[in-house]
C-alpha atoms as a PDB file:
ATOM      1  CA  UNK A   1      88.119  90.127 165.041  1.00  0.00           C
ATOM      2  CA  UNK A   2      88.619  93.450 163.800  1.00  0.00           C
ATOM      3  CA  UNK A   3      92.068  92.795 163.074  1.00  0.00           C
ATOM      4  CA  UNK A   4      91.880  90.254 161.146  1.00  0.00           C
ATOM      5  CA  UNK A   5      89.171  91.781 159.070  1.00  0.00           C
ATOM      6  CA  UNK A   6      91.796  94.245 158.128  1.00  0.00           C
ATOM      7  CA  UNK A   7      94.916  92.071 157.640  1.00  0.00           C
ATOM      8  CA  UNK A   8      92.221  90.461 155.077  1.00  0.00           C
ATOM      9  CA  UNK A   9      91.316  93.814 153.980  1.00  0.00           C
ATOM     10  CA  UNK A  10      94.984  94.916 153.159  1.00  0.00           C
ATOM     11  CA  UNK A  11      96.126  91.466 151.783  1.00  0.00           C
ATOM     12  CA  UNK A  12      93.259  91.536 149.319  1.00  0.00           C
ATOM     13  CA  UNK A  13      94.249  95.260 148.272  1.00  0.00           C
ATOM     14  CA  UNK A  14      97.928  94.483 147.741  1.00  0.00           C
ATOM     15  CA  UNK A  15      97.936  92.338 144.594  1.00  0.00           C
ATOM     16  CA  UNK A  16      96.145  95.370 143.359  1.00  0.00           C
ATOM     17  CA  UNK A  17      98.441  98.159 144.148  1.00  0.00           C
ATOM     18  CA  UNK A  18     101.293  95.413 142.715  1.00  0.00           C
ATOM     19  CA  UNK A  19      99.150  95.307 139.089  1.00  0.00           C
ATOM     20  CA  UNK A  20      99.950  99.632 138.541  1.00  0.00           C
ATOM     21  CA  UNK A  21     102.452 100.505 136.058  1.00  0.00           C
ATOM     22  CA  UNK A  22     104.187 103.773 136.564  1.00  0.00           C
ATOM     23  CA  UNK A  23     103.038 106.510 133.873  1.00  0.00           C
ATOM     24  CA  UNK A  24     106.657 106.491 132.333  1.00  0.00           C
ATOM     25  CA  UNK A  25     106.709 103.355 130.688  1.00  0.00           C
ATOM     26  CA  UNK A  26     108.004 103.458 127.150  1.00  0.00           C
ATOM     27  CA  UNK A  27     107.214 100.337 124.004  1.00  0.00           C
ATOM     28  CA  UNK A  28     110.462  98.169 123.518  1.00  0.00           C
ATOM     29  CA  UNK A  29     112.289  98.494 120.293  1.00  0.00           C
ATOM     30  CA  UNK A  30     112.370  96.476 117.477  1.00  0.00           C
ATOM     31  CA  UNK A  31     114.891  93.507 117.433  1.00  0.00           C
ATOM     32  CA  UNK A  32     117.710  93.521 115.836  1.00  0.00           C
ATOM     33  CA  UNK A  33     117.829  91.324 112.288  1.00  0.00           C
ATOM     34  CA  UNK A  34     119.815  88.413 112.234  1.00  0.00           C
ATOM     35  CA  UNK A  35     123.326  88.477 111.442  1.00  0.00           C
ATOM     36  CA  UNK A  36     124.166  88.483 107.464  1.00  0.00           C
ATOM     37  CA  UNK A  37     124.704  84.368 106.540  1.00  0.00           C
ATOM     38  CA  UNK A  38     122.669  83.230 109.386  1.00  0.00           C
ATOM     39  CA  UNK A  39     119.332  81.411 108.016  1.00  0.00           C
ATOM     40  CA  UNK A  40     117.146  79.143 109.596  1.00  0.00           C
ATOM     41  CA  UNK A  41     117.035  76.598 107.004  1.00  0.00           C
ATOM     42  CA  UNK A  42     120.844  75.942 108.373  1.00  0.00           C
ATOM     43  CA  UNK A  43     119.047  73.852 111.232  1.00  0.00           C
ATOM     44  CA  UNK A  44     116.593  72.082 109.081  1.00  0.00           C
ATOM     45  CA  UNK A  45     118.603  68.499 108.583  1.00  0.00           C
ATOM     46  CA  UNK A  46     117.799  67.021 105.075  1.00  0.00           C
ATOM     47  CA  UNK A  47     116.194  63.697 105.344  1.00  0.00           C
ATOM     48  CA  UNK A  48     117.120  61.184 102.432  1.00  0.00           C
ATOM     49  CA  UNK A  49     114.670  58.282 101.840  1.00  0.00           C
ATOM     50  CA  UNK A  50     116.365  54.979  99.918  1.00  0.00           C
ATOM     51  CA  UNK A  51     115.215  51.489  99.616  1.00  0.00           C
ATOM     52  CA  UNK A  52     118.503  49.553  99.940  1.00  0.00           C
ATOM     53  CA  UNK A  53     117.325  45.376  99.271  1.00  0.00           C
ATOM     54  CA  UNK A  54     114.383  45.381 101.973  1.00  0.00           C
ATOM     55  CA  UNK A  55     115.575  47.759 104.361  1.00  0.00           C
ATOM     56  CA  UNK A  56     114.457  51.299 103.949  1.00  0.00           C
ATOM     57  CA  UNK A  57     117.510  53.860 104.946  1.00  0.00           C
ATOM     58  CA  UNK A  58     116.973  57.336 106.141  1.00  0.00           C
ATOM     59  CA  UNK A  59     119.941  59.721 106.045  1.00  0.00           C
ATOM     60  CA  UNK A  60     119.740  62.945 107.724  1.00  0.00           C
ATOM     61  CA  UNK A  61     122.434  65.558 106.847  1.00  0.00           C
ATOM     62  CA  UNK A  62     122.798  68.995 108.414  1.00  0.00           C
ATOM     63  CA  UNK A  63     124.933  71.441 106.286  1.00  0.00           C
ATOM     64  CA  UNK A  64     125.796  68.603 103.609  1.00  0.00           C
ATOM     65  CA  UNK A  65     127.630  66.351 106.081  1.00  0.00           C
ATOM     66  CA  UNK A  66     126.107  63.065 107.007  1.00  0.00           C
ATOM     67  CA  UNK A  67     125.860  62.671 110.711  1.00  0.00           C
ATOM     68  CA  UNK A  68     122.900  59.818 111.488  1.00  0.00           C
ATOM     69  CA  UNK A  69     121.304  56.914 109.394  1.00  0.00           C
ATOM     70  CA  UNK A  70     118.198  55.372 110.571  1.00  0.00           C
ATOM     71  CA  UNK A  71     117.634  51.442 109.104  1.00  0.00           C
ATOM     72  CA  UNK A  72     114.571  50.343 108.917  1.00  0.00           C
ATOM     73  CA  UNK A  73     114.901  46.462 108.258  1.00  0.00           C
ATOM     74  CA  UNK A  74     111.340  44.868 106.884  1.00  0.00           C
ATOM     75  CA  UNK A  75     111.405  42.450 109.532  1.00  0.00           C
ATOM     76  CA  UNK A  76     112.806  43.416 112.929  1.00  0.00           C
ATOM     77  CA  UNK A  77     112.995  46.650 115.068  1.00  0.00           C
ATOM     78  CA  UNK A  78     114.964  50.031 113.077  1.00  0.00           C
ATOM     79  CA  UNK A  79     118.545  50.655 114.364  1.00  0.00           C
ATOM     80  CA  UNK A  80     120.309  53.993 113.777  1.00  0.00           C
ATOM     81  CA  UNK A  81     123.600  54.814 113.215  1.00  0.00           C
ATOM     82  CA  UNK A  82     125.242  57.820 114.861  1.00  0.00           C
ATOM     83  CA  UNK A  83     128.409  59.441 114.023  1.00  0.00           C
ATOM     84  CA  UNK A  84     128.768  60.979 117.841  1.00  0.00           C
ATOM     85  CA  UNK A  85     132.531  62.695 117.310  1.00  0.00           C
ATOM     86  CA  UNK A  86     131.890  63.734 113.750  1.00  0.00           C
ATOM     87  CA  UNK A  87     134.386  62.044 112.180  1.00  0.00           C
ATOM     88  CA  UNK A  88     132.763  59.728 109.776  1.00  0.00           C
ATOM     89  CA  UNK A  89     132.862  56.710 112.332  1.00  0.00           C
ATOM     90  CA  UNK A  90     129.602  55.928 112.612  1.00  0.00           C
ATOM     91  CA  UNK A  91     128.267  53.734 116.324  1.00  0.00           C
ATOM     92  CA  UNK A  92     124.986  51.535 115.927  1.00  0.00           C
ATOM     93  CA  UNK A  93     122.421  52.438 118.618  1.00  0.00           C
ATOM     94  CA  UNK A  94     118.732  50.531 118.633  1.00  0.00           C
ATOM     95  CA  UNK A  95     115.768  51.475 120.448  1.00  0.00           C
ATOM     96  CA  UNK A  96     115.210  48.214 122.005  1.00  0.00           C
ATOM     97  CA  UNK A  97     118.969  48.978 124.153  1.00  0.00           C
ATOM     98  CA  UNK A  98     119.383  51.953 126.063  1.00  0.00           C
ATOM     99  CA  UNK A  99     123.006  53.220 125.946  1.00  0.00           C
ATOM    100  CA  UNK A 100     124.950  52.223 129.025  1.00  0.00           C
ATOM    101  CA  UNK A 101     127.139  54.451 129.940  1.00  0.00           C
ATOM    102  CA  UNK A 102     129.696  53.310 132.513  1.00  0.00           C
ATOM    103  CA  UNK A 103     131.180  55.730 134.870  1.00  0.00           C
ATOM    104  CA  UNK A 104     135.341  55.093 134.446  1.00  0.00           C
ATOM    105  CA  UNK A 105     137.292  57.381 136.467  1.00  0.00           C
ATOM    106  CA  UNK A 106     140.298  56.755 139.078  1.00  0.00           C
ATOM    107  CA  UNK A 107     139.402  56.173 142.760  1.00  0.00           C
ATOM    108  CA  UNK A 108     142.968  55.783 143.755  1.00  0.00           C
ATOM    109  CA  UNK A 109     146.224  55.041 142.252  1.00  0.00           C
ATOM    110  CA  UNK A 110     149.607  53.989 143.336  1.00  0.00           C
END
């Protein structure tokens, strides 16, 4: 009984020892500024709103270059249009269908 009182003891006295700091300690310095050029409106895409006919067209653009366009159609569900390599070819994804990818690699070969 006595025993376990002081495993108890000693296990409720440990997360206390664990909380001192040694006397040593200094404050962390500043950090460094960011790199000349380097702002954080960079990440900020710009969001265009048009009405094209019925269908209202968002473009978003990060650093000037066009890279999705979201369609909102009056009637019907909005589609987007990615440009996934960059290159100004642009792939229509909707919300409604998930993107299948299909796994294509070589089992065997002869």
């Amino acid at each position: 009984m006595h025993r376990k009182l002081l495993v108890l003891a000693l296990a409720c006295a440990l997360p206390a020892f664990a909380q001192q700091r040694p006397a040593d300690l200094q404050p962390l310095p500043e950090p460094p500024p960011p790199p000349p050029g380097l702002i954080e409106d960079d990440f900020e895409p710009e969001v265009t709103i048009v009405q094209r006919g019925g269908d209202t067209v968002e473009e978003y653009r990060l650093r000037g270059k066009l890279y999705m366009v979201k369609v909102t159609p009056p009637h019907g569900t909005p589609y987007y249009l990615v440009d996934p390599q960059g290159d100004g070819n642009f792939v229509r994804h909707s919300d409604a269908a998930p993107v299948l990818s299909v796994p294509m690699w070589v089992i065997r070969s002869w």
